[in-house]
N, C-alpha and C. Protein backbone atom coordinates (compact mmCIF):
# COMPACT_ATOMS: atom_id res chain seq x y z
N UNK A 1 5.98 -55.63 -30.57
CA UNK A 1 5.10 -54.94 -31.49
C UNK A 1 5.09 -53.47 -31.11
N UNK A 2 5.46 -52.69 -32.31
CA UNK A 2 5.47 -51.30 -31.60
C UNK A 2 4.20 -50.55 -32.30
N UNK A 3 3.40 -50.37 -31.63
CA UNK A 3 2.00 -49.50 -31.77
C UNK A 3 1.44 -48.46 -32.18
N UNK A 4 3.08 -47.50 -32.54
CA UNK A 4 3.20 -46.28 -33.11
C UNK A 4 2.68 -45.81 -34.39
N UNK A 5 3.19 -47.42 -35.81
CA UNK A 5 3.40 -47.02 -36.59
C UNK A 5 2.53 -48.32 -37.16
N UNK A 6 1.48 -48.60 -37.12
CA UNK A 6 0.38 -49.28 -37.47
C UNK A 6 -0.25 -48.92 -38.66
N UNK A 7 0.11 -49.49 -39.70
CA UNK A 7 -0.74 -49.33 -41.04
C UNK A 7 -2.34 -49.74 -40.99
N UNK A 8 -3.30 -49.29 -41.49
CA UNK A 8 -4.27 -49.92 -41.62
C UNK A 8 -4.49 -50.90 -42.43
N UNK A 9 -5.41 -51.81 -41.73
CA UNK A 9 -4.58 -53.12 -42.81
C UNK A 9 -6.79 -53.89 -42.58
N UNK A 10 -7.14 -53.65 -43.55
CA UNK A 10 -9.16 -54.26 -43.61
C UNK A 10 -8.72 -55.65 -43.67
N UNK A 11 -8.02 -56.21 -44.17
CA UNK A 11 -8.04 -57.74 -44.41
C UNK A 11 -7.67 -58.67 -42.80
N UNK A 12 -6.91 -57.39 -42.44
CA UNK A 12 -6.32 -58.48 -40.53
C UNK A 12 -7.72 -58.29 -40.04
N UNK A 13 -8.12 -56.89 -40.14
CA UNK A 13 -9.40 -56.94 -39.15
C UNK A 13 -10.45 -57.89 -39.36
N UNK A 14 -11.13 -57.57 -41.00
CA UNK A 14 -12.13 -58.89 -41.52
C UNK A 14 -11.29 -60.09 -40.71
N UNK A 15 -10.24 -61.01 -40.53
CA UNK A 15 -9.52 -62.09 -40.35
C UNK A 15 -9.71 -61.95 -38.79
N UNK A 16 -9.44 -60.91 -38.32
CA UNK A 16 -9.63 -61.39 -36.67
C UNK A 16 -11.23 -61.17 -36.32
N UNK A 17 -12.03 -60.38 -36.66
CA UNK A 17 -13.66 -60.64 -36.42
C UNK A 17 -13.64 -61.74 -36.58
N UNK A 18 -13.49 -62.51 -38.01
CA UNK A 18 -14.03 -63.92 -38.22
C UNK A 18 -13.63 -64.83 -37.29
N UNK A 19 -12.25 -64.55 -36.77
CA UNK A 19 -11.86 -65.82 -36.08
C UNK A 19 -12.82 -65.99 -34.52
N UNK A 20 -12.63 -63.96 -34.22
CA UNK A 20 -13.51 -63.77 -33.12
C UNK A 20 -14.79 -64.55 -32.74
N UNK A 21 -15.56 -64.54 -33.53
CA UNK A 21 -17.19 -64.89 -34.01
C UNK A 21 -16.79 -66.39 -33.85
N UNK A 22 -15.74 -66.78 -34.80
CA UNK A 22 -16.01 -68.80 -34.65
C UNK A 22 -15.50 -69.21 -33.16
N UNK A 23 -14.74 -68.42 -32.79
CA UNK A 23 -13.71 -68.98 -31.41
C UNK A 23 -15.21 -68.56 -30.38
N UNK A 24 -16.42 -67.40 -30.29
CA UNK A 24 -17.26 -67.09 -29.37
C UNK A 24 -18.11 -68.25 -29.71
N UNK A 25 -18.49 -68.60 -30.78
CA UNK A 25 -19.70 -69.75 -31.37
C UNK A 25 -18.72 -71.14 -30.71
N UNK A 26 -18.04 -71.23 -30.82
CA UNK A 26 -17.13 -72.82 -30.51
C UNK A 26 -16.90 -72.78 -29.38
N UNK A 27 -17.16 -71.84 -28.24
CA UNK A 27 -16.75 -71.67 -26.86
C UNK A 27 -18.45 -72.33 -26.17
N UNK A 28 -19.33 -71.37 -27.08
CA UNK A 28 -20.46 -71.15 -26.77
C UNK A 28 -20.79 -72.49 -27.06
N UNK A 29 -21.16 -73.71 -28.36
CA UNK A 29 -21.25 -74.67 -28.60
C UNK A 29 -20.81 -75.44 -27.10
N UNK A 30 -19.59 -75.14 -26.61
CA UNK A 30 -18.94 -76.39 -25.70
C UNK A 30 -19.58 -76.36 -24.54
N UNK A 31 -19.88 -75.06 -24.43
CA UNK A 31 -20.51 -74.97 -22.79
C UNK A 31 -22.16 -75.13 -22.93
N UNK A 32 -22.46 -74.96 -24.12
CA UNK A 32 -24.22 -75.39 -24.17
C UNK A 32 -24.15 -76.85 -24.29
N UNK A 33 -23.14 -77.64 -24.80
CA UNK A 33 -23.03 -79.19 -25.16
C UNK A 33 -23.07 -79.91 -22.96
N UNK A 34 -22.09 -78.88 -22.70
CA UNK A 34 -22.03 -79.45 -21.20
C UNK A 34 -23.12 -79.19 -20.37
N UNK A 35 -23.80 -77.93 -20.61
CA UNK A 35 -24.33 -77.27 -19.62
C UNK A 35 -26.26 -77.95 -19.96
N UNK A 36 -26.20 -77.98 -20.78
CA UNK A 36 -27.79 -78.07 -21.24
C UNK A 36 -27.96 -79.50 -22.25
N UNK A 37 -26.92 -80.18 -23.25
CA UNK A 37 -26.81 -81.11 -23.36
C UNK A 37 -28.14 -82.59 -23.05
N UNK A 38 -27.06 -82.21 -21.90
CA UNK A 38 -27.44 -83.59 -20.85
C UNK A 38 -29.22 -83.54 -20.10
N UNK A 39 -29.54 -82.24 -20.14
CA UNK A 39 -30.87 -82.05 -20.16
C UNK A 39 -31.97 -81.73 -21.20
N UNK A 40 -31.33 -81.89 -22.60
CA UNK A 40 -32.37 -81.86 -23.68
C UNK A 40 -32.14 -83.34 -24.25
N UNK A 41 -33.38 -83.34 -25.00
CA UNK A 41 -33.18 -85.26 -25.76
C UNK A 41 -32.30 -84.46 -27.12
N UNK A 42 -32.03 -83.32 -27.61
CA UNK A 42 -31.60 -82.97 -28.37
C UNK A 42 -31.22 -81.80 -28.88
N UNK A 43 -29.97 -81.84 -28.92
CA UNK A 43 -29.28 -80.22 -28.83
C UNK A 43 -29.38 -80.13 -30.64
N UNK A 44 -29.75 -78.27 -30.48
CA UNK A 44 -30.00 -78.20 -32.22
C UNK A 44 -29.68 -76.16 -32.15
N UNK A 45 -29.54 -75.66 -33.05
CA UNK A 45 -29.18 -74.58 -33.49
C UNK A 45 -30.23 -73.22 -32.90
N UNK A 46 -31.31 -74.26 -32.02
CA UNK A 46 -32.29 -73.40 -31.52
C UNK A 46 -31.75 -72.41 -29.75
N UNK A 47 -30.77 -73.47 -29.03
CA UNK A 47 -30.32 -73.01 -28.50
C UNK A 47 -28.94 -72.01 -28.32
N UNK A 48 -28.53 -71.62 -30.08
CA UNK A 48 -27.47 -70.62 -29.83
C UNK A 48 -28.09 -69.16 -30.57
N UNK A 49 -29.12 -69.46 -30.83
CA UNK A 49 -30.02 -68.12 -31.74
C UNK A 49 -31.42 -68.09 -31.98
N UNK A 50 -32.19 -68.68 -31.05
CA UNK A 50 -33.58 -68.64 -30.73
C UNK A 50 -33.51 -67.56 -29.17
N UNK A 51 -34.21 -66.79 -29.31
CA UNK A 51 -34.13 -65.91 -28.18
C UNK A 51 -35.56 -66.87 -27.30
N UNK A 52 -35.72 -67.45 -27.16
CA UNK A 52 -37.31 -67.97 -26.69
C UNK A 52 -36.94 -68.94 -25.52
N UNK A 53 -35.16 -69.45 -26.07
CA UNK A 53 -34.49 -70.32 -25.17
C UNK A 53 -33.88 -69.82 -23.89
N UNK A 54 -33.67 -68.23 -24.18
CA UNK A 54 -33.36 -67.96 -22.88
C UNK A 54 -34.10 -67.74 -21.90
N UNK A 55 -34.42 -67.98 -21.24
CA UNK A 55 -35.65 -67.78 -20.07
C UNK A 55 -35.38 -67.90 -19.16
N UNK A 56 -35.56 -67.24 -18.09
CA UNK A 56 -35.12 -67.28 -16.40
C UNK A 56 -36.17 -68.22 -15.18
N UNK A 57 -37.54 -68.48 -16.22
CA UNK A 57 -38.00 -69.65 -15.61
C UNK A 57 -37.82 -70.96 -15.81
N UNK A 58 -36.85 -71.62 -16.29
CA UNK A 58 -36.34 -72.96 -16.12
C UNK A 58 -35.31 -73.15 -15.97
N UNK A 59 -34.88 -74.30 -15.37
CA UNK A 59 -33.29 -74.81 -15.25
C UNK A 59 -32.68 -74.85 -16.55
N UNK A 60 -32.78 -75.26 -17.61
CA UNK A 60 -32.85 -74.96 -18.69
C UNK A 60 -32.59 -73.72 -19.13
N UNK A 61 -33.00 -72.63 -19.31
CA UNK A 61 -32.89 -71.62 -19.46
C UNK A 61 -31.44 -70.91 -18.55
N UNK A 62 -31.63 -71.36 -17.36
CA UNK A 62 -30.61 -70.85 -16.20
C UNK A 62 -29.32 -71.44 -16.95
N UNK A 63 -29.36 -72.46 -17.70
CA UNK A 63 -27.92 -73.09 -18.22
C UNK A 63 -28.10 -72.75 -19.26
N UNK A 64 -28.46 -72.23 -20.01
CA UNK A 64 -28.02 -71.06 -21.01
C UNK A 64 -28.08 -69.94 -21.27
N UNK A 65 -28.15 -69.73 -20.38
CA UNK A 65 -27.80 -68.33 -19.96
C UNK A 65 -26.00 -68.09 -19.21
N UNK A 66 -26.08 -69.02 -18.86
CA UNK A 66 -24.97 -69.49 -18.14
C UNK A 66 -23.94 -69.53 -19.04
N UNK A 67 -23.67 -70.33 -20.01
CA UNK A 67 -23.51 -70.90 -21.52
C UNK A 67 -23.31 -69.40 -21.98
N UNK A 68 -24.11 -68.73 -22.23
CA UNK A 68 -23.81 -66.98 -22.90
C UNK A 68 -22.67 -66.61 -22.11
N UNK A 69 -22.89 -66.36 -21.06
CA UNK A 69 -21.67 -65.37 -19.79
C UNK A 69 -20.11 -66.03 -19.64
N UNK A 70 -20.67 -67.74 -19.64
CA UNK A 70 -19.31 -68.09 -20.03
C UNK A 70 -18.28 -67.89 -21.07
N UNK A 71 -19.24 -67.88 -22.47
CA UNK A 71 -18.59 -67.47 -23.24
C UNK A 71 -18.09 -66.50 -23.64
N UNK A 72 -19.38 -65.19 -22.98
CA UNK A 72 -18.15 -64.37 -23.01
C UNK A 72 -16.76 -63.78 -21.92
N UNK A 73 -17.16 -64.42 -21.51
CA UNK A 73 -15.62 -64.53 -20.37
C UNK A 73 -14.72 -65.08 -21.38
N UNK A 74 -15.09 -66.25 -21.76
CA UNK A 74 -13.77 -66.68 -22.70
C UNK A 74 -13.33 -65.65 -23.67
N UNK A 75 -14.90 -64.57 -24.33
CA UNK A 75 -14.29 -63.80 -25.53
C UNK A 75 -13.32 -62.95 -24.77
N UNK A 76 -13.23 -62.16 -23.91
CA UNK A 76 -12.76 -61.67 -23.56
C UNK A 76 -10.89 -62.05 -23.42
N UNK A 77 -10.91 -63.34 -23.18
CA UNK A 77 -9.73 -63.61 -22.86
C UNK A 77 -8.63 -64.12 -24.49
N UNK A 78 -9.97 -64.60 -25.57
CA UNK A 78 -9.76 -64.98 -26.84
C UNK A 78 -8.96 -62.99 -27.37
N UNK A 79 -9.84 -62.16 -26.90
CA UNK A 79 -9.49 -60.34 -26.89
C UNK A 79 -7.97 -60.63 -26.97
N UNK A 80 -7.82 -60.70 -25.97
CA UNK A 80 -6.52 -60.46 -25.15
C UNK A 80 -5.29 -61.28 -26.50
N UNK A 81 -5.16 -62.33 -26.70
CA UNK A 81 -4.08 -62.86 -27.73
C UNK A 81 -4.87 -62.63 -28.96
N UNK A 82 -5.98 -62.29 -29.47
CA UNK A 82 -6.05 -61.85 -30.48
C UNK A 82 -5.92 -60.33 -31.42
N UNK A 83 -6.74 -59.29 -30.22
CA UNK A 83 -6.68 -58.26 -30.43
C UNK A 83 -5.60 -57.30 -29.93
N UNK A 84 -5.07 -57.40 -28.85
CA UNK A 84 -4.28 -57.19 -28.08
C UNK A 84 -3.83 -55.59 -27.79
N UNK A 85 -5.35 -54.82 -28.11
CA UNK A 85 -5.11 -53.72 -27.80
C UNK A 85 -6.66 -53.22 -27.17
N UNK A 86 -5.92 -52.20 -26.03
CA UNK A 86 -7.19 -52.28 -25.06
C UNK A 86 -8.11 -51.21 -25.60
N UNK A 87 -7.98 -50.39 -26.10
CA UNK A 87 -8.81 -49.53 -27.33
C UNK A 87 -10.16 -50.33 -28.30
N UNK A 88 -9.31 -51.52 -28.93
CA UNK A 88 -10.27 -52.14 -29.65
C UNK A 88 -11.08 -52.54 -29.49
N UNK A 89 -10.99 -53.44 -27.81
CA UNK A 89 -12.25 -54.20 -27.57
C UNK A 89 -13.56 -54.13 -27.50
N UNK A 90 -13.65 -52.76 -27.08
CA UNK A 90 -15.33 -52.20 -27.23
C UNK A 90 -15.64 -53.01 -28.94
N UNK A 91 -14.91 -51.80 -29.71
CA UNK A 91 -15.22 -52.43 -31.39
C UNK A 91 -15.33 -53.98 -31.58
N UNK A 92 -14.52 -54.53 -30.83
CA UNK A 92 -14.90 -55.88 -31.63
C UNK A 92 -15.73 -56.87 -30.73
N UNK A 93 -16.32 -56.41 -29.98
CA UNK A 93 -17.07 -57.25 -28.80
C UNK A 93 -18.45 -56.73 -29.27
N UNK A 94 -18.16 -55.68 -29.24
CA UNK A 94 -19.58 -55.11 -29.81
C UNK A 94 -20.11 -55.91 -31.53
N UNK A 95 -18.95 -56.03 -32.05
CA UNK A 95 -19.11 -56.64 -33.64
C UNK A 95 -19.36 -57.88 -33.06
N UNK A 96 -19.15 -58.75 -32.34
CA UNK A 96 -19.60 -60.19 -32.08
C UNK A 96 -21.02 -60.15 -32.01
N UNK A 97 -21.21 -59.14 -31.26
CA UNK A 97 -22.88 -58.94 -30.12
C UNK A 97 -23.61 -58.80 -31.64
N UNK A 98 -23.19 -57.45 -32.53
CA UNK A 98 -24.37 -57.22 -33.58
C UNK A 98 -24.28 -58.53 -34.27
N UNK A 99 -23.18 -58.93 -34.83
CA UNK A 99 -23.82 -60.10 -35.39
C UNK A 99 -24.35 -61.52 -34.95
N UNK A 100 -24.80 -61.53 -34.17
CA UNK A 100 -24.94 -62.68 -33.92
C UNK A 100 -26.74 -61.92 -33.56
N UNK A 101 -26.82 -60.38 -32.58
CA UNK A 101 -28.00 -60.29 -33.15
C UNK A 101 -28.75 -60.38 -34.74
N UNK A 102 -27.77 -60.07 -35.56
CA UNK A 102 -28.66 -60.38 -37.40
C UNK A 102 -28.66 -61.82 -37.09
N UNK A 103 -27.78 -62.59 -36.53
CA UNK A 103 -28.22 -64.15 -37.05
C UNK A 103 -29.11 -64.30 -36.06
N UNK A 104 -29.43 -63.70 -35.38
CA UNK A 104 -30.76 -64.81 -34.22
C UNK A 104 -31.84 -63.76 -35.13
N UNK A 105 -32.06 -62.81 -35.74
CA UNK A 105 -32.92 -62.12 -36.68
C UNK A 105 -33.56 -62.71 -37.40
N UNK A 106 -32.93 -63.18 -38.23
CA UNK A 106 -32.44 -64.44 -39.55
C UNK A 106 -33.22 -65.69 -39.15
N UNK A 107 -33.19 -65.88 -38.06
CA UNK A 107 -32.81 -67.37 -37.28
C UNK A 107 -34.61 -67.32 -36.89
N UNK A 108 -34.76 -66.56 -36.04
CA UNK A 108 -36.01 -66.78 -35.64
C UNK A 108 -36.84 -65.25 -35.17
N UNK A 109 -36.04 -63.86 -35.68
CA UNK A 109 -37.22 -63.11 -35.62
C UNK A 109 -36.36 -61.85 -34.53
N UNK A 110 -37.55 -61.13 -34.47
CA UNK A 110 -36.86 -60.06 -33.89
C UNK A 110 -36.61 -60.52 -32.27
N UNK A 111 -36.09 -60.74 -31.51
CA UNK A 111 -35.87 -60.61 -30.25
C UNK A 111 -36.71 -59.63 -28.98
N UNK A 112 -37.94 -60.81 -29.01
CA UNK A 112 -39.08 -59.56 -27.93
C UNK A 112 -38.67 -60.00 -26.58
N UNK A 113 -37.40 -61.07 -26.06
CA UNK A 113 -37.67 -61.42 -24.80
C UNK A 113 -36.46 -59.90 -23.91
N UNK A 114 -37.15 -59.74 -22.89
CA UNK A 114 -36.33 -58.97 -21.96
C UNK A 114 -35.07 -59.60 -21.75
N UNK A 115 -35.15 -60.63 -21.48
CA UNK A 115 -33.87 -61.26 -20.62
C UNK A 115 -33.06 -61.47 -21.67
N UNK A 116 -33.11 -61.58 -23.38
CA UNK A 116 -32.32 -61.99 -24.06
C UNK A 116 -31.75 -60.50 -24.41
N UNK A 117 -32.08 -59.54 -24.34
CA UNK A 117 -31.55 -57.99 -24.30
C UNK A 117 -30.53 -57.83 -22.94
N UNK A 118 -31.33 -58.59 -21.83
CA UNK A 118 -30.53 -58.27 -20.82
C UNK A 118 -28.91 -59.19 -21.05
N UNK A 119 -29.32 -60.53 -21.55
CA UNK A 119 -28.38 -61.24 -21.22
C UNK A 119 -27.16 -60.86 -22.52
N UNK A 120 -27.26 -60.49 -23.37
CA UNK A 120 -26.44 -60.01 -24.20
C UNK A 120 -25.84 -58.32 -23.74
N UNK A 121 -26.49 -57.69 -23.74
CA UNK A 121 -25.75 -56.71 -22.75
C UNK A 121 -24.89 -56.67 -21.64
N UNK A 122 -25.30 -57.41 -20.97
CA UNK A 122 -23.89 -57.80 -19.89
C UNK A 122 -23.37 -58.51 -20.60
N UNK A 123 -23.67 -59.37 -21.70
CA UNK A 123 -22.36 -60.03 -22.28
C UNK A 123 -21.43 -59.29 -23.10
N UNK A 124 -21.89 -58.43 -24.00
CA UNK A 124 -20.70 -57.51 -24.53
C UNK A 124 -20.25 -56.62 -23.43
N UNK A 125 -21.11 -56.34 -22.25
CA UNK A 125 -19.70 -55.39 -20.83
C UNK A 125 -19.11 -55.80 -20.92
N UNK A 126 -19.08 -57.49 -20.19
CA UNK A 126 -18.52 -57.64 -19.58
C UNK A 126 -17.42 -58.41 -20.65
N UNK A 127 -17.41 -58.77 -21.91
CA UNK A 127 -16.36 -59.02 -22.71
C UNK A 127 -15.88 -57.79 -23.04
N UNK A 128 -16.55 -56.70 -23.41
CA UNK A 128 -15.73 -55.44 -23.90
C UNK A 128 -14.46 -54.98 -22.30
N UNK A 129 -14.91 -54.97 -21.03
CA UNK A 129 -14.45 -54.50 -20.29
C UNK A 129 -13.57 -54.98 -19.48
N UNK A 130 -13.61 -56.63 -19.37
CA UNK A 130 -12.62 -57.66 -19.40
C UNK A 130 -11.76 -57.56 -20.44
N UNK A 131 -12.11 -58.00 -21.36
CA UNK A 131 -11.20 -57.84 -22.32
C UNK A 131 -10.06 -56.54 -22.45
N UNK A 132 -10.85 -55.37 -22.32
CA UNK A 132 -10.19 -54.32 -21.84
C UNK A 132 -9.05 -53.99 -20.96
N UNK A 133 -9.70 -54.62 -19.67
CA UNK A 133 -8.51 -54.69 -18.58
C UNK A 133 -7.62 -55.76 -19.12
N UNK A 134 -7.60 -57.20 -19.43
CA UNK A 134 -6.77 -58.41 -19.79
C UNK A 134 -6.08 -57.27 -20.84
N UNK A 135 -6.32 -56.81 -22.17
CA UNK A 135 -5.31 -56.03 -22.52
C UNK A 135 -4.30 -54.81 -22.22
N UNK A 136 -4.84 -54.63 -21.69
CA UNK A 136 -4.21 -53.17 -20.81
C UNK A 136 -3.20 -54.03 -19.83
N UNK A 137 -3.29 -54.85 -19.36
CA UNK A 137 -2.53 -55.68 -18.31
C UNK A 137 -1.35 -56.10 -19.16
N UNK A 138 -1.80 -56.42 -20.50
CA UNK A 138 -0.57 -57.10 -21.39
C UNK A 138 0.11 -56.36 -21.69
N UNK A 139 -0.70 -54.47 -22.32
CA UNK A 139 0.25 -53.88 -22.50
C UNK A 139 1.04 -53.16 -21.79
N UNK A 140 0.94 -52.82 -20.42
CA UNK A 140 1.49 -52.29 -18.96
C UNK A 140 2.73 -53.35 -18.59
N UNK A 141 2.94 -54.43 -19.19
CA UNK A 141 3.67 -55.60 -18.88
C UNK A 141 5.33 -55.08 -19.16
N UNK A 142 5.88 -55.18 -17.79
CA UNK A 142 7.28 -54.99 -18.20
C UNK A 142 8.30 -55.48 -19.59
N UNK A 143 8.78 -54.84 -20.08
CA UNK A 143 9.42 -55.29 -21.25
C UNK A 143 10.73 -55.65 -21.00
N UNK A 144 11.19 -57.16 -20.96
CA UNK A 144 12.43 -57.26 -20.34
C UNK A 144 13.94 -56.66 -21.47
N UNK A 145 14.20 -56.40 -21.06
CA UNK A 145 15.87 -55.75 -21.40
C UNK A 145 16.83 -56.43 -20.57
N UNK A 146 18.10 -56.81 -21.49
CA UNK A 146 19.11 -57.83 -21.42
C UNK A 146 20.32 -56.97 -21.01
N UNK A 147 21.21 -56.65 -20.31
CA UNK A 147 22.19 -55.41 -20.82
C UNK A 147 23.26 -56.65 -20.54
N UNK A 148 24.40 -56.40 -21.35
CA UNK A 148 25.24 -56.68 -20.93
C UNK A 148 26.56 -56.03 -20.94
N UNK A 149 26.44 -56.17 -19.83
CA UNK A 149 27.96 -54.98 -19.05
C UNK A 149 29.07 -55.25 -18.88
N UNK A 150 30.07 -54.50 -19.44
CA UNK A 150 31.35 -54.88 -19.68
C UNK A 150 31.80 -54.79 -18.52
N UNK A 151 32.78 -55.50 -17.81
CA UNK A 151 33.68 -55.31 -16.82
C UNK A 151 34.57 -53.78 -15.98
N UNK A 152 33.80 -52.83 -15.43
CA UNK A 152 34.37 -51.86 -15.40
C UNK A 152 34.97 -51.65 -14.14
């Protein structure tokens, strides 16, 4: 892919946010199914956009919170084969973070807890800045070249 001569193209970007957003929600789903699961009588939509769930006084809370950071470790790495340029990631880590703040808006209200400010903030760093380095690593990546040399 040569990087030079990049058309702007709204329809890839709309197409990779979206995929972004379902691949962070489906990461996030798996690790709240493992992590917290097994300690509620019933997992429901309150724990991926109720800010009330994150809380640092219960075990409970500690595993989803957990559940957030993991996932975005994964976004970060989802960055890397999707976006694949280390420029972008701020932009589109940050586009995960706002929307998903409108849907916990939507969902249940403005967000008064500290820790759910805190815990989303280190989650877009540390996906914007992971992600960052994982791309920069891909694109620093030797480019192999074949020569083949005639007999001299």
């Amino acid at each position: 892919m040569f990087y030079g001569s990049v058309v702007w193209d709204p329809w890839l970007i709309v197409a990779q946010i979206v995929c972004l957003q379902c691949l962070y929600y489906l990461t996030l789903g798996v690790f709240l199914t493992m992590l917290v699961g097994n300690r509620v009588p019933r997992m429901s939509l309150e724990y991926f956009f109720d800010y009330a769930t994150v809380t640092a006084s219960t075990v409970t809370g500690w595993c989803v919170i957990a559940s957030f950071l993991f996932s975005s470790l994964a976004g970060a790495a989802y960055m890397t084969s999707l976006i694949a340029r280390a420029k972008k990631c701020l932009d589109f880590s940050a586009t995960v973070y706002i929307t998903h703040l409108f849907i916990c808006i939507v969902y249940g209200g403005w967000p008064s807890s500290i820790t759910w400010w805190v815990l989303n903030g280190t989650g877009i760093a540390v996906m914007a800045l992971l992600g960052a380095y994982l791309c920069r690593r891909r694109e620093l990546r030797e480019i192999p070249i074949t020569r083949y040399r005639s007999n001299v």
